[in-house]
Protein backbone atom coordinates (compact mmCIF):
# COMPACT_ATOMS: atom_id res chain seq x y z
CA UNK A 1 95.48 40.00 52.31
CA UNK A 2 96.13 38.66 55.94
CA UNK A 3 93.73 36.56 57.00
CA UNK A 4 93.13 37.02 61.12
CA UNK A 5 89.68 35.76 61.16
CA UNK A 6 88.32 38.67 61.85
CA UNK A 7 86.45 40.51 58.88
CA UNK A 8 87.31 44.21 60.71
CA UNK A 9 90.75 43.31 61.22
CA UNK A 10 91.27 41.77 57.64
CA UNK A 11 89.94 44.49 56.08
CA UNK A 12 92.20 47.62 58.41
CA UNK A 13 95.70 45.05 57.67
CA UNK A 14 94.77 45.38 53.74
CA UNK A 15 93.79 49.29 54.26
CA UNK A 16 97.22 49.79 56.31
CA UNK A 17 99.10 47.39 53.28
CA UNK A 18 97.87 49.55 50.44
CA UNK A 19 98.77 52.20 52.34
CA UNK A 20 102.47 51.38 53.12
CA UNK A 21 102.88 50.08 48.97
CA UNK A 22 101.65 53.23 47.52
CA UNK A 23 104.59 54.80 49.67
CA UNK A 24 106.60 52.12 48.65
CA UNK A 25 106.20 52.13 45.23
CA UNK A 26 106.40 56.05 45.03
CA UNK A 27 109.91 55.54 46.10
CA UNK A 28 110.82 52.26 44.08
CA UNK A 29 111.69 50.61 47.86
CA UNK A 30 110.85 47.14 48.03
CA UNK A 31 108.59 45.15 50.07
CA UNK A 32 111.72 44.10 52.00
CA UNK A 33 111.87 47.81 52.98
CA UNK A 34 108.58 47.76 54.64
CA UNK A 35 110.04 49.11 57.82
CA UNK A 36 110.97 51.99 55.79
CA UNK A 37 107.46 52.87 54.76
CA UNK A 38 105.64 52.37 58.05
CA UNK A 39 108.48 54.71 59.77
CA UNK A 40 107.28 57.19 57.21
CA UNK A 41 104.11 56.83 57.77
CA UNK A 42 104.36 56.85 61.40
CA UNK A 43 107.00 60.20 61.59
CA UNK A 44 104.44 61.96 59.73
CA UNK A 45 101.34 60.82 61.50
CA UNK A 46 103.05 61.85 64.89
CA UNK A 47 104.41 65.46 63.71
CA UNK A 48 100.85 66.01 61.90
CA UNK A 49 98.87 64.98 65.40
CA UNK A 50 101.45 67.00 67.69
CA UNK A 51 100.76 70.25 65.20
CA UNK A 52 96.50 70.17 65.71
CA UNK A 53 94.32 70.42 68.42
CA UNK A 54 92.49 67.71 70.79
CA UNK A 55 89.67 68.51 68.61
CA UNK A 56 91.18 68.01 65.13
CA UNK A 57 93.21 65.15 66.35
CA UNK A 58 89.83 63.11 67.13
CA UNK A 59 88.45 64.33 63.75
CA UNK A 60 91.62 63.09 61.91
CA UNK A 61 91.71 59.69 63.66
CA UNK A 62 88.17 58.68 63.66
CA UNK A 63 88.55 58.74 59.79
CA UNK A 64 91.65 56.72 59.55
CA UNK A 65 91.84 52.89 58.68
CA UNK A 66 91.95 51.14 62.43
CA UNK A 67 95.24 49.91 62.70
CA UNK A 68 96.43 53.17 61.33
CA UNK A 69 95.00 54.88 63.75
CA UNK A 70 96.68 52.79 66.51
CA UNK A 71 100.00 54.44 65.18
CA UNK A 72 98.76 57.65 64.85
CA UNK A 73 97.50 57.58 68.86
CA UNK A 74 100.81 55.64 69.76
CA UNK A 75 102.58 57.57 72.56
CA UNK A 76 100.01 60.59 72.04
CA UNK A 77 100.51 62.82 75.52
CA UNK A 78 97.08 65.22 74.59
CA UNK A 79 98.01 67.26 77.70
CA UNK A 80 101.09 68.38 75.07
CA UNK A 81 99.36 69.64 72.10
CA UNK A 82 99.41 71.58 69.96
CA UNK A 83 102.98 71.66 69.20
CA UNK A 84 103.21 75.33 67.42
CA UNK A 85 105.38 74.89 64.38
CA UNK A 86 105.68 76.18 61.21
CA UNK A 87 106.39 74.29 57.93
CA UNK A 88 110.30 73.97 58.67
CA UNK A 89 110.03 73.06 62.03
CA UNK A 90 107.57 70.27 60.85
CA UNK A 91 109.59 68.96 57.95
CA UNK A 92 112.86 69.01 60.87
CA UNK A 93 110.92 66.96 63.61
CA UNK A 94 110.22 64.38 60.17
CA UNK A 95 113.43 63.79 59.36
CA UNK A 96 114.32 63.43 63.37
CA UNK A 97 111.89 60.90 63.76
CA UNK A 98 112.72 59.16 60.11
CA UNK A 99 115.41 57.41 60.35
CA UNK A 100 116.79 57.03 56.34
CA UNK A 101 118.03 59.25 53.54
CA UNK A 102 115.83 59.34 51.08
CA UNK A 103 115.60 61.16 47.54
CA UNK A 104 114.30 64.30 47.54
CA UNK A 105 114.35 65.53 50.79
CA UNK A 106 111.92 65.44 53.38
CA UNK A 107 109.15 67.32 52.23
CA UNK A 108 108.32 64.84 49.15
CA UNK A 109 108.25 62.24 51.83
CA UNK A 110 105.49 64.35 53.68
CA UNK A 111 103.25 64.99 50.41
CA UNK A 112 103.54 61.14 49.82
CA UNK A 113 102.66 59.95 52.73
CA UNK A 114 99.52 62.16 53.09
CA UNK A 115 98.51 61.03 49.22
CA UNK A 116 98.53 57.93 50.84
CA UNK A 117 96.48 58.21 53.29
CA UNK A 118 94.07 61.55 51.54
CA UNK A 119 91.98 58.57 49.83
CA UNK A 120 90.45 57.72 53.98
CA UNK A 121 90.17 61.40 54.82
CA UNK A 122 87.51 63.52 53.85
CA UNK A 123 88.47 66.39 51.82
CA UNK A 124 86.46 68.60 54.46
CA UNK A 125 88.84 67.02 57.28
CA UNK A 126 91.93 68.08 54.78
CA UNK A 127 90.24 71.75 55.05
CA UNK A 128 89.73 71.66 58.55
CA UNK A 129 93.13 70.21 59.10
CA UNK A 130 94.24 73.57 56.91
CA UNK A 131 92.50 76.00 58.91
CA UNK A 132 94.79 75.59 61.84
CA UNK A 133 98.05 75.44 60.99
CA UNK A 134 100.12 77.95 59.36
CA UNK A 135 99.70 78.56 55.71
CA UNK A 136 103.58 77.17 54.48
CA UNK A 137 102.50 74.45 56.30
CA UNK A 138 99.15 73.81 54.70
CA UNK A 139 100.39 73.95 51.86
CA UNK A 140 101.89 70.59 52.15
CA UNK A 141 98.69 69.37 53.07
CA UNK A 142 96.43 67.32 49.82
């Protein structure tokens, strides 16, 4: 763990590390290819925010790890939202704003990044997060 001297802060870099691994190690990238799991994790954060409402954005981010949630906010226009899309339309703005190839396409990308994070969001959130987008694209949703 990173030690910053700051309990809060230690404890959001190791949430945020574990995080970024489990994506990692789901794709057999190594450490050295961090940069590839945090621009997962951030394309999907930003497509998944732009998609809900003010309302469900707030509810989303006030249960993610801190420093997550700084990259989910980052850039965040709320005057723009929601972004209607379906489930291709979400997948296509992913792989615009992911930069790499990887196996499988994009949509095993999506489904591993939110396993990774599912463990800090309620599964009542997951619901709520359900009830307002279209059903092909819940159903990428844990």
């Amino acid at each position: 763990m990173a030690e910053t001297g700051f309990a809060s802060f230690n404890t959001t870099v190791d949430k945020t590390n574990r995080i970024l691994r489990q994506i990692e190690e789901a794709y057999g990238w190594p450490k050295e290819l961090r940069n590839m799991s945090y621009a997962a994790l951030r394309a999907v954060l930003h497509q998944l925010r732009d998609r809900l409402t003010v309302e469900e954005i707030a509810h989303l981010g006030a249960q993610l790890p801190m420093l997550v949630r700084g990259i989910y906010y980052e850039g965040w226009d709320p005057s723009r939202v929601p972004v209607k899309m379906d489930r291709d339309e979400f997948l296509a703005r992913v792989r615009h704003e992911f930069p790499y190839t990887v196996e499988g396409g994009t949509e095993p990308l999506v489904r591993t990044v939110l396993r990774a994070l599912s463990p800090h969001v309620s599964e009542g959130e997951w619901e709520d997060i359900k009830s307002t987008v279209p059903r092909d694209l819940a159903a990428l949703l844990p």
